[in-house]
Protein backbone atom coordinates (compact mmCIF):
# COMPACT_ATOMS: atom_id res chain seq x y z
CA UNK A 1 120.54 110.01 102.71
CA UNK A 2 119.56 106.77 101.20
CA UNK A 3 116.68 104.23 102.75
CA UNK A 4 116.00 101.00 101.85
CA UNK A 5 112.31 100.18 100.77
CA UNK A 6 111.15 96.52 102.47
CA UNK A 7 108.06 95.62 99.83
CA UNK A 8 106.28 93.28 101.59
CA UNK A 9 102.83 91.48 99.51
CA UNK A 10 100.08 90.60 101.56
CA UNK A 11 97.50 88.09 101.47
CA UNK A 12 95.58 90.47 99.24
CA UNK A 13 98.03 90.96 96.64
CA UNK A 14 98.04 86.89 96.37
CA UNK A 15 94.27 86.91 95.62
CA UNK A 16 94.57 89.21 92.56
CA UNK A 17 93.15 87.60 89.40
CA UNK A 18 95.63 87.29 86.52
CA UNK A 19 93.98 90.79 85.06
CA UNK A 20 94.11 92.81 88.06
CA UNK A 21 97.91 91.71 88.94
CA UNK A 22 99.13 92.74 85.31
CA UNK A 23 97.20 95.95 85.98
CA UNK A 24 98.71 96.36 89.13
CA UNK A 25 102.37 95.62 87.47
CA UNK A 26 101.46 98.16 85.22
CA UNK A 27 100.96 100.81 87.70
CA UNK A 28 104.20 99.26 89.43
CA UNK A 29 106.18 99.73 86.54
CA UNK A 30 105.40 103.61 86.09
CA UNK A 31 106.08 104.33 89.86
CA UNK A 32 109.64 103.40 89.12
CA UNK A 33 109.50 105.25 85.69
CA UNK A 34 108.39 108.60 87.75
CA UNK A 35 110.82 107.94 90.84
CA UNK A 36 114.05 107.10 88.72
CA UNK A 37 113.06 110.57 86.81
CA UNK A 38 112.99 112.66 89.97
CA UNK A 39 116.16 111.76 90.65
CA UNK A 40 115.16 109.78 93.98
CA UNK A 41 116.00 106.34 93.04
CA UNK A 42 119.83 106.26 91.46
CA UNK A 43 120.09 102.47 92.49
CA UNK A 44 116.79 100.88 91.62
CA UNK A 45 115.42 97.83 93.16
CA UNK A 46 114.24 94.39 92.33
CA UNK A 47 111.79 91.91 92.94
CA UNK A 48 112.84 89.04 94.58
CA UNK A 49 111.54 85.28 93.59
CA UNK A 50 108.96 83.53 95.29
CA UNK A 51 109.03 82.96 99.30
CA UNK A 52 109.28 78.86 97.98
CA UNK A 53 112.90 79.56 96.74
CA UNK A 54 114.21 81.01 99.56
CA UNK A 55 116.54 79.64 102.24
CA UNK A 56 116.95 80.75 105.84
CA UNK A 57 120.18 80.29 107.49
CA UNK A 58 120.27 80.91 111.22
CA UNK A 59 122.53 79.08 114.14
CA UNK A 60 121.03 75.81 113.88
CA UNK A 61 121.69 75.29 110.53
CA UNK A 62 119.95 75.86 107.04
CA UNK A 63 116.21 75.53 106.30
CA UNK A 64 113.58 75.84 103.31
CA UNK A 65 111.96 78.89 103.14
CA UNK A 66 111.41 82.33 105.45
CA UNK A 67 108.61 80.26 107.34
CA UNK A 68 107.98 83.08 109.89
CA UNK A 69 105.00 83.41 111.77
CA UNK A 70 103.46 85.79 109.02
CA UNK A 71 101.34 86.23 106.56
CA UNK A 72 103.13 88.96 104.08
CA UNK A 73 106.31 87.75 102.89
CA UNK A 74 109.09 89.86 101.10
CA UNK A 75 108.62 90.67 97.31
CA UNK A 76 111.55 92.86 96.89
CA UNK A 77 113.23 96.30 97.71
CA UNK A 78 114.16 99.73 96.18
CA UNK A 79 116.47 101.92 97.24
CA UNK A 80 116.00 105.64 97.76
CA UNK A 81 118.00 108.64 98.16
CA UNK A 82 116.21 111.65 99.71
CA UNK A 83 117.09 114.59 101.56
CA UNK A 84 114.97 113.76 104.56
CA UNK A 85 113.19 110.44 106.61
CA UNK A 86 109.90 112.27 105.88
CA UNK A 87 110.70 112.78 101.99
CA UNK A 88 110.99 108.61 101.77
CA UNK A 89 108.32 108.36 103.56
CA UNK A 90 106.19 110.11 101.69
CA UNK A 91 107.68 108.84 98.74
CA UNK A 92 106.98 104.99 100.05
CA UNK A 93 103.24 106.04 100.43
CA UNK A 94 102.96 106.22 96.84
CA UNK A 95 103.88 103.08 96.05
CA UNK A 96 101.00 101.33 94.49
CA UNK A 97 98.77 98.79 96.56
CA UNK A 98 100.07 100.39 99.62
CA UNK A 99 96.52 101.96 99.47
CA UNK A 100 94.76 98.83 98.73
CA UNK A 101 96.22 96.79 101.45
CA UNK A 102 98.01 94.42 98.38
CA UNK A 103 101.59 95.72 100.30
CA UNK A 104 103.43 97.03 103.47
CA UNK A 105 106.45 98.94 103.01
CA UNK A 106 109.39 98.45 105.71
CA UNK A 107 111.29 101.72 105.40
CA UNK A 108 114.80 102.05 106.74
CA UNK A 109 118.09 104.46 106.81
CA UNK A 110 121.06 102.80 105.40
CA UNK A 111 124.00 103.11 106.87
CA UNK A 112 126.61 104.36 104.74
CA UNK A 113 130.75 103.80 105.72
């Protein structure tokens, strides 16, 4: 089954010194190395571009930005193919900063037609 990993950055993960966010890219970098090894990520991911480039379209028309009432906004995705929920779960808990508080994962099923 495949699941769709929402990376969301916090506040924290904006605070990190130019050092401690290459480190942290690092550690990013070799998650993805393991996971695309085991098998569990055929179709990758990607970062997306800062919350500044985005554009929201809703009913009343088309506006700058994902302004929500938030303070994490999303970084990117990655998409996973496990056997189980509980595998990508587990899986998502790994990612790094998730410990740290620098990111919140939104995990969810995709629906495949």
């Amino acid at each position: 089954m495949k699941y769709v990993m929402l990376i969301f950055n916090t506040e924290a993960a904006g605070k990190l010194s130019p050092e401690e966010y290459q480190a942290w890219s690092s550690e990013i970098f070799a998650w993805y190395e393991k996971q695309s090894a085991t098998g569990n990520m055929p179709d990758g991911g990607a970062q997306l571009q800062g919350p500044e480039t985005a554009r929201t379209v809703r009913s009343a028309g088309v506006t700058d930005g994902p302004f929500m009432e938030t303070k994490e906004v999303l970084g990117g995705y990655s998409l996973l193919d496990t056997d189980t929920y509980d595998q990508a779960v587990e899986i998502s808990k790994t990612w790094p900063g998730v410990d740290r508080g620098l990111i919140t994962i939104e995990l969810r099923p995709v629906v495949e037609f």
